[in-house]
N, C-alpha and C. Protein backbone atom coordinates (compact mmCIF):
# COMPACT_ATOMS: atom_id res chain seq x y z
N UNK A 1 94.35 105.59 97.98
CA UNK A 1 95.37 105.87 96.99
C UNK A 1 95.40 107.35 96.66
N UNK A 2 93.93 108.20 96.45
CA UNK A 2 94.18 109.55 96.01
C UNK A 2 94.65 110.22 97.20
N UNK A 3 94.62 110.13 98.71
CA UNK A 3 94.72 110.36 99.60
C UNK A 3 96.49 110.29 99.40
N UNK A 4 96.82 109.59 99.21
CA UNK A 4 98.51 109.08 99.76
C UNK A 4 99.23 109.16 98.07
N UNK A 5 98.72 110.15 97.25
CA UNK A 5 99.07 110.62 95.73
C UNK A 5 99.49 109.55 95.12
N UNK A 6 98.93 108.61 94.90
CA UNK A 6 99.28 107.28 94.53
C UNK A 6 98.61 107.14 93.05
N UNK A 7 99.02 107.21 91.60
CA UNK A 7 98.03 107.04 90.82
C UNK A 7 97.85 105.78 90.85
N UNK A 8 96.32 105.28 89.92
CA UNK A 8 96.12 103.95 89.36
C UNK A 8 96.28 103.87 87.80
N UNK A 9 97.29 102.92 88.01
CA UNK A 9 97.15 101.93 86.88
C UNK A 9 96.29 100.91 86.15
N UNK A 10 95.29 100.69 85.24
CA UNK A 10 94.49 99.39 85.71
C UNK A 10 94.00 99.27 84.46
N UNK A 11 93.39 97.99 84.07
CA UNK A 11 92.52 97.40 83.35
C UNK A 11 91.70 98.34 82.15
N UNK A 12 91.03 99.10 82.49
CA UNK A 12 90.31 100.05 82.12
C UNK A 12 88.42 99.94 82.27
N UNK A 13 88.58 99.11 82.79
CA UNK A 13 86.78 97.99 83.27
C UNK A 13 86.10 99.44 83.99
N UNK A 14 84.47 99.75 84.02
CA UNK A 14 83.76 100.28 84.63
C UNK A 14 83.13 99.59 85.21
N UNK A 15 83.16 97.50 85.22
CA UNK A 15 82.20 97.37 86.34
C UNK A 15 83.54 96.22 86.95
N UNK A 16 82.43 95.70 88.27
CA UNK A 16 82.76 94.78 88.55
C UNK A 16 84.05 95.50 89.54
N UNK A 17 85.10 94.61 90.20
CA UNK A 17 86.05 95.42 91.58
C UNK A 17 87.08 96.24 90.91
N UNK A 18 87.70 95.88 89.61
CA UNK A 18 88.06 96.87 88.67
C UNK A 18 87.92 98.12 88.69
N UNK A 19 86.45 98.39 88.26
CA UNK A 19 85.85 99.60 88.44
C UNK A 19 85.54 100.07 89.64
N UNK A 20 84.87 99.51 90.54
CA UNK A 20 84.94 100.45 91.87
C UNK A 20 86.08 100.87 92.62
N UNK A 21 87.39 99.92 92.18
CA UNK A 21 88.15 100.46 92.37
C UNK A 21 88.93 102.08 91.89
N UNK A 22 88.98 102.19 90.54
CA UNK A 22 89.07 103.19 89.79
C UNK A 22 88.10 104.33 90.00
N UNK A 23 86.37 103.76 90.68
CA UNK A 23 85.75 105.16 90.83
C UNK A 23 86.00 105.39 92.22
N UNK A 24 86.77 105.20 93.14
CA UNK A 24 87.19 105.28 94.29
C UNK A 24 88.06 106.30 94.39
N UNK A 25 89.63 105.95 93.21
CA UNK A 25 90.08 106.48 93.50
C UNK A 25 90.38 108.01 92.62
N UNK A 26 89.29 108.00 91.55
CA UNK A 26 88.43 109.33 91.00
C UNK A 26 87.05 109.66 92.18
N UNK A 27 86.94 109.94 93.04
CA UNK A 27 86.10 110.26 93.89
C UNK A 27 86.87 110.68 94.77
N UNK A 28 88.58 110.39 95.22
CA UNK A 28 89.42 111.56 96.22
C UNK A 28 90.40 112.35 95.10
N UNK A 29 89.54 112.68 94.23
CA UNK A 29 90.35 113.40 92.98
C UNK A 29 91.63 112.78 92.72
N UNK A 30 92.22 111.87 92.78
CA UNK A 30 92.77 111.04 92.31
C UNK A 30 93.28 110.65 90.63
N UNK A 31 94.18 110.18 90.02
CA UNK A 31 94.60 110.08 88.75
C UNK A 31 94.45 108.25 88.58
N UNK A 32 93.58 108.45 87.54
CA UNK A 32 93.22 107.12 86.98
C UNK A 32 93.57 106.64 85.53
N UNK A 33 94.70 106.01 85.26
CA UNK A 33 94.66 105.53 84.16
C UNK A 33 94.29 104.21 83.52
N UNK A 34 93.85 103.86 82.61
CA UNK A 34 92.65 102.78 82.39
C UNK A 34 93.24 102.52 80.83
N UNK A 35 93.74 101.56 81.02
CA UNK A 35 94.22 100.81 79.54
C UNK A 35 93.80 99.39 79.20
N UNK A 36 93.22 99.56 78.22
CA UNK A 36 91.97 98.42 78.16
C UNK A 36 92.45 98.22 75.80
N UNK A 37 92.29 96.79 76.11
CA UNK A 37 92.71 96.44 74.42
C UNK A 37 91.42 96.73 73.46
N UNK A 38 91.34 96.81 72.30
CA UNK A 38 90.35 97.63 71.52
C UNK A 38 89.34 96.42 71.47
N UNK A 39 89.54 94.57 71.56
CA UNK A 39 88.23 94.22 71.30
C UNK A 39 88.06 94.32 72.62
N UNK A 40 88.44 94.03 73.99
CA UNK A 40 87.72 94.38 74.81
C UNK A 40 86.65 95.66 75.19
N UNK A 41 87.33 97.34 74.39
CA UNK A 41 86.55 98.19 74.81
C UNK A 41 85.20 98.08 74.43
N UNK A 42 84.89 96.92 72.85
CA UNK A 42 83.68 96.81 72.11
C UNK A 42 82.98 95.75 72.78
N UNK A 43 83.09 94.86 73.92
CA UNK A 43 82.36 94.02 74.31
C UNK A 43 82.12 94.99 76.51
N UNK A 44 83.21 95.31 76.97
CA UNK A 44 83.57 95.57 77.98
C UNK A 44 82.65 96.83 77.94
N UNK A 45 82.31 97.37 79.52
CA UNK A 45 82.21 98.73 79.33
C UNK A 45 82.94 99.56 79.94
N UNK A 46 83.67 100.47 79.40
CA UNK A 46 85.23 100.57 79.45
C UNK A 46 84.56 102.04 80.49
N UNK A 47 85.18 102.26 81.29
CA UNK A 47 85.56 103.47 82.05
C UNK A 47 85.63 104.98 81.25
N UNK A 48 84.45 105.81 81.28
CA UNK A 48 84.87 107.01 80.41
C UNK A 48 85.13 107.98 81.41
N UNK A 49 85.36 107.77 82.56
CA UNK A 49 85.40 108.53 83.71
C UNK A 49 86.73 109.09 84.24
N UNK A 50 87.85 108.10 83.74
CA UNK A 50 89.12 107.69 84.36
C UNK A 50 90.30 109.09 83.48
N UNK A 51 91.26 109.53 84.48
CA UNK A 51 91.65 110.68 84.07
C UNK A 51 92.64 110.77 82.83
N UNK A 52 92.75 108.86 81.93
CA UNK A 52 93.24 108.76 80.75
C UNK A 52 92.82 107.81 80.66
N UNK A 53 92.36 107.42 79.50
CA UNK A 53 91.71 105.96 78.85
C UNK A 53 92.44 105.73 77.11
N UNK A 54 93.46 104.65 77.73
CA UNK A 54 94.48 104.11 76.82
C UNK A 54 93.82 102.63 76.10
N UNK A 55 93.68 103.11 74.76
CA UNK A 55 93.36 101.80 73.92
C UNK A 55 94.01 101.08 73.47
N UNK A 56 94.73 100.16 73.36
CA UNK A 56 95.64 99.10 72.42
C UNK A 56 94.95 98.33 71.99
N UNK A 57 96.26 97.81 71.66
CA UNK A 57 95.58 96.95 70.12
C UNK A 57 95.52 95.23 70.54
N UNK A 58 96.23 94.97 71.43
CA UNK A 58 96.00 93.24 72.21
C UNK A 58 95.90 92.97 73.66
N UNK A 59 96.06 92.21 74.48
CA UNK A 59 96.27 91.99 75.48
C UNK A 59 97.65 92.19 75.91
N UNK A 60 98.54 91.46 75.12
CA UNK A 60 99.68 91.28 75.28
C UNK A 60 100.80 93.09 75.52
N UNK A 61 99.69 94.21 74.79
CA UNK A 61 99.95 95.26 74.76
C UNK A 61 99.67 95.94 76.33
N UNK A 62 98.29 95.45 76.27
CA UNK A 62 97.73 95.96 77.70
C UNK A 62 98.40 95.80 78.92
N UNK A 63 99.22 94.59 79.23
CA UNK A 63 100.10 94.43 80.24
C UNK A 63 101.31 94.98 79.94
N UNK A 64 102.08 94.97 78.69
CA UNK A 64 103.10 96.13 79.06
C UNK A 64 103.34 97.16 78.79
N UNK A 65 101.96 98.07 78.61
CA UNK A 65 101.93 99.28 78.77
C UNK A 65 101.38 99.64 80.35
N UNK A 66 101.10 98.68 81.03
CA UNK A 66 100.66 98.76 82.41
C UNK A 66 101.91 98.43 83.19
N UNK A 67 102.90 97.56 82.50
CA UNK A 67 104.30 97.29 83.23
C UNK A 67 104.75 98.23 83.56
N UNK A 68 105.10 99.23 81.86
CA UNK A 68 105.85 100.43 82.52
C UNK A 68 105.24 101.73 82.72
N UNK A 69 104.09 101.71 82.78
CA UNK A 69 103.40 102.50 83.96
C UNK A 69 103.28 102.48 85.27
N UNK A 70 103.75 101.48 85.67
CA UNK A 70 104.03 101.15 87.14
C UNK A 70 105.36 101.14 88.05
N UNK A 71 104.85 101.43 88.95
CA UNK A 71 106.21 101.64 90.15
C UNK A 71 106.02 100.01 90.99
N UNK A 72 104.31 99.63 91.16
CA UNK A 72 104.18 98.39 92.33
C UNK A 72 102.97 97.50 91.82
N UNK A 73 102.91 96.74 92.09
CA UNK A 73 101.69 95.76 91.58
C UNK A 73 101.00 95.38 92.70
N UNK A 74 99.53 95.60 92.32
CA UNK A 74 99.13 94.83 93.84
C UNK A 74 97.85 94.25 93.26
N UNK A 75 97.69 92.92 93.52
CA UNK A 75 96.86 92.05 93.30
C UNK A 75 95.60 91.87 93.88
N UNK A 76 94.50 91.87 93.82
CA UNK A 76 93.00 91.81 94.33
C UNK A 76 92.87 90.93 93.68
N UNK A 77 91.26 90.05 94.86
CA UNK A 77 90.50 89.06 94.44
C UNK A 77 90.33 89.59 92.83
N UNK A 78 90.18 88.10 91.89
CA UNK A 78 89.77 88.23 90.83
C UNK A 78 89.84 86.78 90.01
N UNK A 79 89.71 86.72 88.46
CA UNK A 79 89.51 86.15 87.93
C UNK A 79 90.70 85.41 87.07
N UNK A 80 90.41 84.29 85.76
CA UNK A 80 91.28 83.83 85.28
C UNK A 80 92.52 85.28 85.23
N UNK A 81 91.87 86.31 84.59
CA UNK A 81 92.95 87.37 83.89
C UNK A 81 94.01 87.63 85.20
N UNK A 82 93.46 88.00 86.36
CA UNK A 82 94.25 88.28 87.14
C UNK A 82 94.90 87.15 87.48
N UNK A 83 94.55 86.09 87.58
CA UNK A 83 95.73 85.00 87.85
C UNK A 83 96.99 84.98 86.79
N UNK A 84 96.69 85.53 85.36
CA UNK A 84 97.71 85.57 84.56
C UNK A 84 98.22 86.75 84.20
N UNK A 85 97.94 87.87 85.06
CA UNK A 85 98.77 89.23 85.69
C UNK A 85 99.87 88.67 86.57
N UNK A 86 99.27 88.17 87.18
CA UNK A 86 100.34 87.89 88.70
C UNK A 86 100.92 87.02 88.22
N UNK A 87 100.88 85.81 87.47
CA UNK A 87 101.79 84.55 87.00
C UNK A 87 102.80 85.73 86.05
N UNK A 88 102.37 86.38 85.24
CA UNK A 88 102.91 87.30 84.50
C UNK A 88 104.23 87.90 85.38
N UNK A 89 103.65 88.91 86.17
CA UNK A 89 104.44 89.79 86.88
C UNK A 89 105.22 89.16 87.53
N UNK A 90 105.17 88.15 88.01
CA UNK A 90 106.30 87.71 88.99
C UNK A 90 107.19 86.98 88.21
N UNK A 91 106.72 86.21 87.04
CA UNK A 91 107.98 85.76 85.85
C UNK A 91 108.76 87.16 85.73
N UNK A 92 108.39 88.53 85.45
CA UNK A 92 109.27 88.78 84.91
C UNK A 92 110.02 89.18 86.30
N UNK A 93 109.70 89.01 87.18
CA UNK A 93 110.43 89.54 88.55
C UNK A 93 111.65 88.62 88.00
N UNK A 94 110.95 87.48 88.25
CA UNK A 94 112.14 86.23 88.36
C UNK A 94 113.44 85.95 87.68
N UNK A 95 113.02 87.21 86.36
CA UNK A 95 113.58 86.98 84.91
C UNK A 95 114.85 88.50 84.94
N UNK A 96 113.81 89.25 86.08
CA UNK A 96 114.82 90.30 86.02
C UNK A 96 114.76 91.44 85.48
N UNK A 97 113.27 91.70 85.15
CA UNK A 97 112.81 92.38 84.38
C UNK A 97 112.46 93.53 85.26
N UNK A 98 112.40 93.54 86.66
CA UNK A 98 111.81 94.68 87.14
C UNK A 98 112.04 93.86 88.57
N UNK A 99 112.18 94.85 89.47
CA UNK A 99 112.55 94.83 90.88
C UNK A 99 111.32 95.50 91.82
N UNK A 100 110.40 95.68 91.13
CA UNK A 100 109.23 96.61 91.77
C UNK A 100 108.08 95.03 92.50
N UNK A 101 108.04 96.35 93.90
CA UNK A 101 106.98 95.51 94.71
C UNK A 101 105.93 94.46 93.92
N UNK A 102 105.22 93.65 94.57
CA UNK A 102 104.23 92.47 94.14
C UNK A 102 103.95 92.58 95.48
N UNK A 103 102.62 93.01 95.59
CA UNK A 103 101.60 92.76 97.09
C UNK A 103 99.95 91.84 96.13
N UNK A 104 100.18 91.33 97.43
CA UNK A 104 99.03 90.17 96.85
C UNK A 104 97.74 90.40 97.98
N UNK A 105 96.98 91.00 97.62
CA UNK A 105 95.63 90.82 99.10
C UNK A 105 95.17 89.57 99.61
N UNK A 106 95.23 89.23 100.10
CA UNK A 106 94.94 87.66 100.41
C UNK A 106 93.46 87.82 101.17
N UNK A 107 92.34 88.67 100.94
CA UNK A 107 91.01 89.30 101.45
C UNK A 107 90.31 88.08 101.75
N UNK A 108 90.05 87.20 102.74
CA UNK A 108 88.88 86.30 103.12
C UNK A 108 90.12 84.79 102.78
N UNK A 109 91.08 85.20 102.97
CA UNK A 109 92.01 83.55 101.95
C UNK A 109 91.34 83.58 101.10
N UNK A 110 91.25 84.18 100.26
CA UNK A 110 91.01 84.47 98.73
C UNK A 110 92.16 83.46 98.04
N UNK A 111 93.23 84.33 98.46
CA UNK A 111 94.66 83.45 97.49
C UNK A 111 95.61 82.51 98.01
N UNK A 112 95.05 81.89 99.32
CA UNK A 112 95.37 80.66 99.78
C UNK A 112 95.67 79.51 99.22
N UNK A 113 94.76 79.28 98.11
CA UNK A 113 95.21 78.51 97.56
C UNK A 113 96.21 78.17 96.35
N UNK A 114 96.54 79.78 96.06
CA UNK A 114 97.51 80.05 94.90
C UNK A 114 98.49 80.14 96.03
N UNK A 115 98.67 80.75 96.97
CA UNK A 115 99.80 80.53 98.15
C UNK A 115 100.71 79.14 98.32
N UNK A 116 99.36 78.16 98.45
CA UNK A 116 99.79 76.54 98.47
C UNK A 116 100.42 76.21 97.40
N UNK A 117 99.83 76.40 95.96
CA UNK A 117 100.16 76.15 94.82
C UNK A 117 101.76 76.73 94.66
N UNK A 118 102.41 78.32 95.12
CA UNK A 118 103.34 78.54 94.71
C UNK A 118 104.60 77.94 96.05
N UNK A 119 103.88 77.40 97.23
CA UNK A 119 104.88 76.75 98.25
C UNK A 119 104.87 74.82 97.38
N UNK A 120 104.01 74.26 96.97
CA UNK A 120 104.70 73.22 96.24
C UNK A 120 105.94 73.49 94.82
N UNK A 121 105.12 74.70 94.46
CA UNK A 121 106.27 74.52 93.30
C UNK A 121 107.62 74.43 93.68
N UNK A 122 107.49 75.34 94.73
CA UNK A 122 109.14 75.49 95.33
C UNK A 122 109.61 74.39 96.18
N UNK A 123 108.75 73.60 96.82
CA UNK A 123 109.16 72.56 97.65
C UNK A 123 109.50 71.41 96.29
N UNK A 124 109.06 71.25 94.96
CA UNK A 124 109.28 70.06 94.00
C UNK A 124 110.23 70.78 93.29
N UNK A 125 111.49 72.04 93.58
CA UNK A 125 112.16 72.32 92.92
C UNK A 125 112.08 72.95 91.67
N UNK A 126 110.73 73.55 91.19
CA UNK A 126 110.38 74.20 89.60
C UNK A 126 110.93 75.56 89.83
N UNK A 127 111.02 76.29 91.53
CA UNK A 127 111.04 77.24 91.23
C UNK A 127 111.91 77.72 92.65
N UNK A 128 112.61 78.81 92.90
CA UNK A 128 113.35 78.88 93.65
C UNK A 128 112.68 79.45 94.77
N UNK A 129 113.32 79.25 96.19
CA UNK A 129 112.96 80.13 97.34
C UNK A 129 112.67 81.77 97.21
N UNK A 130 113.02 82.61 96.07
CA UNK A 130 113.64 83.63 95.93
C UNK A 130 111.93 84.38 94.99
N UNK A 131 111.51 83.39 94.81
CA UNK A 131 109.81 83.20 93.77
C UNK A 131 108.82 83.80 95.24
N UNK A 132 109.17 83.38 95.96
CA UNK A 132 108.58 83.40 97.28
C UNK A 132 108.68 84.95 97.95
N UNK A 133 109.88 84.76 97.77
CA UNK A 133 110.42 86.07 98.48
C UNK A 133 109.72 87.17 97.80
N UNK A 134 109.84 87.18 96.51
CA UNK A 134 109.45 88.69 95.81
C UNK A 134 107.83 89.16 95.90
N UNK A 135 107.10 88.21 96.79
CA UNK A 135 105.74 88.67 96.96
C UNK A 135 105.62 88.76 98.82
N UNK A 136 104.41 89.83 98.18
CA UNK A 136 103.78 90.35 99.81
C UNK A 136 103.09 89.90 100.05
N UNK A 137 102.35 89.32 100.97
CA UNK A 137 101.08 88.98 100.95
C UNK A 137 100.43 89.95 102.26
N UNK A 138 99.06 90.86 101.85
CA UNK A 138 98.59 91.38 103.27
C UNK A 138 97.24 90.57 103.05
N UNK A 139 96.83 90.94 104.18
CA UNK A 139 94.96 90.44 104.51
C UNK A 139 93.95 91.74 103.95
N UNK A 140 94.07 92.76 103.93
CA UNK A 140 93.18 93.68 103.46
C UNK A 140 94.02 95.00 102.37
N UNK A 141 93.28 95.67 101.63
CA UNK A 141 93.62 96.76 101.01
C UNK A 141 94.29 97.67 101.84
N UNK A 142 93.57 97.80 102.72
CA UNK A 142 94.17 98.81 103.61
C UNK A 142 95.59 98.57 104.36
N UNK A 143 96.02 97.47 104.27
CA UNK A 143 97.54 96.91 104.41
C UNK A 143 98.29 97.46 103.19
N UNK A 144 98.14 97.65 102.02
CA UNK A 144 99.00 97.34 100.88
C UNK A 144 99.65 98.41 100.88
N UNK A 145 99.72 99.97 101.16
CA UNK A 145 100.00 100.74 100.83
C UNK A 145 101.36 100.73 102.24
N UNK A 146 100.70 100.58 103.31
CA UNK A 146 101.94 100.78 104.58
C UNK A 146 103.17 99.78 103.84
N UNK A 147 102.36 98.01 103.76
CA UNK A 147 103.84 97.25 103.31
C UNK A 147 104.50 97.73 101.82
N UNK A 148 104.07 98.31 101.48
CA UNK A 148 104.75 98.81 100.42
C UNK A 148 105.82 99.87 100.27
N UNK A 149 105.38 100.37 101.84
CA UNK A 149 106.29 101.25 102.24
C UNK A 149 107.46 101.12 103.03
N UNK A 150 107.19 99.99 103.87
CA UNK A 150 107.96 99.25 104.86
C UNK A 150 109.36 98.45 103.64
N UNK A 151 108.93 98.27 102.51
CA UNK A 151 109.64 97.34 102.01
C UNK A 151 110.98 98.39 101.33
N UNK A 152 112.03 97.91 100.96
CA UNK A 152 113.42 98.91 100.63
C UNK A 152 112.94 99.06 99.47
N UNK A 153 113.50 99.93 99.31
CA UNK A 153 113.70 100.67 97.96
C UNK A 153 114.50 100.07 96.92
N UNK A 154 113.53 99.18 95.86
CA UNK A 154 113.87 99.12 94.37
C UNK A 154 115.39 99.13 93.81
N UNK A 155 115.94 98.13 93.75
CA UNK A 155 117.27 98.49 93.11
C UNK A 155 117.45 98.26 91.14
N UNK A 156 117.56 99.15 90.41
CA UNK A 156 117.07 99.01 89.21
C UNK A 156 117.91 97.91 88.33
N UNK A 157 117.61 96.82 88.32
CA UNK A 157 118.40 95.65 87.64
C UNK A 157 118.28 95.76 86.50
N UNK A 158 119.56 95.35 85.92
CA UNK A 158 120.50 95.71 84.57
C UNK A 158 119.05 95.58 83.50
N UNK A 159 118.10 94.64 83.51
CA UNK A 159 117.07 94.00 82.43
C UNK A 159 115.94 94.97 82.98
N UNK A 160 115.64 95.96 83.99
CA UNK A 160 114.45 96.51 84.28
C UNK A 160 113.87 97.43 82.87
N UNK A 161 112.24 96.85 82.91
CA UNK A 161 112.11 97.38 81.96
C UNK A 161 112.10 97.72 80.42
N UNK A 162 112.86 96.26 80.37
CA UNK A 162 113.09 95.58 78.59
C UNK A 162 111.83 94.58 78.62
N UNK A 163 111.36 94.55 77.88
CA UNK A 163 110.29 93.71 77.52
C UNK A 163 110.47 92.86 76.09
């Protein structure tokens, strides 16, 4: 990412893939921003490293101040939270809220099974073919940045960006 002037957006976490991610991409001098909610910074150990460290006040803050800090979303192995990033982000795709990439790493079929999960929804009708469409899926990190590039250019829909 610091390589290809890409900043990060993220969480604001110092451990765990969070953080090595973020000291990665502060180690090719790189721009790291790290927005993390205030009870998390008191239990978490928040990143003092990162080239801005944004505190809010909820969760609900933390994702959309990370919304519109962002140009692309890209998903890594992870936990409950990240499953309700990506359930997040792609509602508001769906909703119209933003036209920006969704790449999903799919590292080891990691997200195979959220894959399955989002091909029934659409096969029992909850959700349209179009749910499908708005995600990438690569096999490694090192994919995310080319398909992200390969993909057209963003058309800014009337709701981008209202929250």
């Amino acid at each position: 990412m610091a390589d290809a002037r890409v900043d990060l957006v993220y969480g604001g976490g110092r451990l765990g893939l969070m953080g090595r991610v973020a000291d990665g991409v502060l180690a090719g001098n790189g721009s790291v921003v790290g927005i993390i909610p205030d009870h998390l910074h008191r239990v978490e150990v928040r990143h003092e490293g990162v080239t801005e460290l944004l505190i809010v006040d909820t969760m609900h803050e933390r994702k959309a101040e990370m919304f519109r800090r962002s140009d692309a979303f890209c998903v890594l192995p992870g936990g409950i939270g990240t499953l309700d990033e990506v359930v997040e982000i792609l509602t508001w795709r769906q909703l119209g809220l933003h036209d920006d990439p969704i790449v999903i790493v799919n590292q080891d079929g990691f997200f195979t099974p959220f894959r399955a999960l989002l091909d029934h929804i659409v096969a029992e009708n909850f959700a349209g073919q179009q749910t499908l469409d708005f995600l990438t899926w690569v096999d490694t990190v090192d994919d995310v940045l080319p398909a992200i590039a390969a993909l057209p250019e963003p058309e800014l829909t009337p709701n981008a960006g209202k929250l």
